[in-house]
Protein backbone atom coordinates (compact mmCIF):
# COMPACT_ATOMS: atom_id res chain seq x y z
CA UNK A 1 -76.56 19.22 -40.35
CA UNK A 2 -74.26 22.23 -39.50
CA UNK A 3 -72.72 23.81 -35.83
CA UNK A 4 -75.19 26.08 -36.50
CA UNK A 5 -78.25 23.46 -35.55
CA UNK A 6 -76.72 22.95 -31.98
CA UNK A 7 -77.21 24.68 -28.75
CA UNK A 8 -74.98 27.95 -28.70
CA UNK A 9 -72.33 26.65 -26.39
CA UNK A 10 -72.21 23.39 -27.93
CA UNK A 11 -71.54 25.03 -31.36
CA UNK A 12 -69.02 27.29 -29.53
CA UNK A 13 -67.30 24.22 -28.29
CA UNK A 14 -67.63 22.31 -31.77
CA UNK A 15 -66.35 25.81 -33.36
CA UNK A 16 -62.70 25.68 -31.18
CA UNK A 17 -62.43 22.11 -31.84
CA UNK A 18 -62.83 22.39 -35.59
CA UNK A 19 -60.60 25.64 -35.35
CA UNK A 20 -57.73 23.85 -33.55
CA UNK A 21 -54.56 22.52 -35.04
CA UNK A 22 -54.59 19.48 -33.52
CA UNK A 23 -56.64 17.46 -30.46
CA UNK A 24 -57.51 19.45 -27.69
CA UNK A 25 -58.24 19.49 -23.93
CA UNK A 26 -61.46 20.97 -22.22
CA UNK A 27 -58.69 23.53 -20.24
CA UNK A 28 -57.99 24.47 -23.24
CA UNK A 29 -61.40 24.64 -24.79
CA UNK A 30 -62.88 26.90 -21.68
CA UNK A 31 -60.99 30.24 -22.14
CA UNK A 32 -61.49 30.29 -26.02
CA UNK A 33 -65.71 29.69 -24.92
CA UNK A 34 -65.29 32.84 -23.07
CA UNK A 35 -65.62 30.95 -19.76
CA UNK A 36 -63.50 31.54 -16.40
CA UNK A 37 -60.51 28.26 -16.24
CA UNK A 38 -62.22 27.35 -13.11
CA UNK A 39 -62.34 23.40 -12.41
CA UNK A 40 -66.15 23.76 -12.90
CA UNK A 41 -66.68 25.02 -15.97
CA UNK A 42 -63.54 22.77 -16.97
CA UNK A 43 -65.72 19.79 -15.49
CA UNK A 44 -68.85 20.73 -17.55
CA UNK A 45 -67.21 21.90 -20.69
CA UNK A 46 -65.65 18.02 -20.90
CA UNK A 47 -68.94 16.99 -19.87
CA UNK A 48 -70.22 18.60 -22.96
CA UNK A 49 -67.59 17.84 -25.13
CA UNK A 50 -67.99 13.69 -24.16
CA UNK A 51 -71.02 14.03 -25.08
CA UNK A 52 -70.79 15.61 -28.50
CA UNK A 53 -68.56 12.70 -29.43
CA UNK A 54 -71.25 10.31 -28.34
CA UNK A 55 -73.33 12.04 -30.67
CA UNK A 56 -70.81 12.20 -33.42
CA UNK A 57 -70.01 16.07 -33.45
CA UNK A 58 -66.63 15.34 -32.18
CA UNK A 59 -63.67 12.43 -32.33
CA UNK A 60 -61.77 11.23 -28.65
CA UNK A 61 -58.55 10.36 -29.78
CA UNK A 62 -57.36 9.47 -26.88
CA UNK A 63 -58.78 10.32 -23.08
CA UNK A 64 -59.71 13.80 -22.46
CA UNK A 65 -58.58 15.01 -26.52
CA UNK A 66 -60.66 15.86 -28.53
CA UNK A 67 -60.81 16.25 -32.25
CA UNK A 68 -63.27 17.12 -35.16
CA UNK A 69 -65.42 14.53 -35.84
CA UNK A 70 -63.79 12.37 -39.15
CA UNK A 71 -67.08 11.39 -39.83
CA UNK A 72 -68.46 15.04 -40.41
CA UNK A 73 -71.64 16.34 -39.18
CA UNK A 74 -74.09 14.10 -38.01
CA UNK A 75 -77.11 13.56 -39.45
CA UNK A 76 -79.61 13.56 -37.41
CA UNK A 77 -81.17 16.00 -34.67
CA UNK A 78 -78.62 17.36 -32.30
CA UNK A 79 -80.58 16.76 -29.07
């Protein structure tokens, strides 16, 4: 299973994170998604992000970083 099989602004999201030197923050996340840094979309984009690490698309590394999954895609359906 690819980005590609996600929702579009989940495979935006998984796109920046794979993309990014190192862990990254939702803040950070939300500008590069094309989004306005308002607390809001912040809020949602981490919302988003948490759960594309419970379904194995992305890594926590710590609270609120996030980092490409070391596991790689997951295999099963992306809902």
């Amino acid at each position: 299973m690819t980005s590609t099989d996600l929702p579009p602004v989940c495979r935006d999201i998984v796109d920046v994170v794979d993309d990014a030197p190192g862990p990254v923050q939702a803040k950070q996340v939300v500008p590069r998604i094309g989004l306005p840094p308002r607390t809001s979309k912040i809020e949602t984009t981490r919302s988003k992000m948490k759960r594309l690490v419970e379904r194995g698309w992305l890594d926590e590394d710590a609270p609120g970083l996030f980092a490409p999954s070391a596991r790689g895609a997951p295999a099963g359906p992306a809902r």
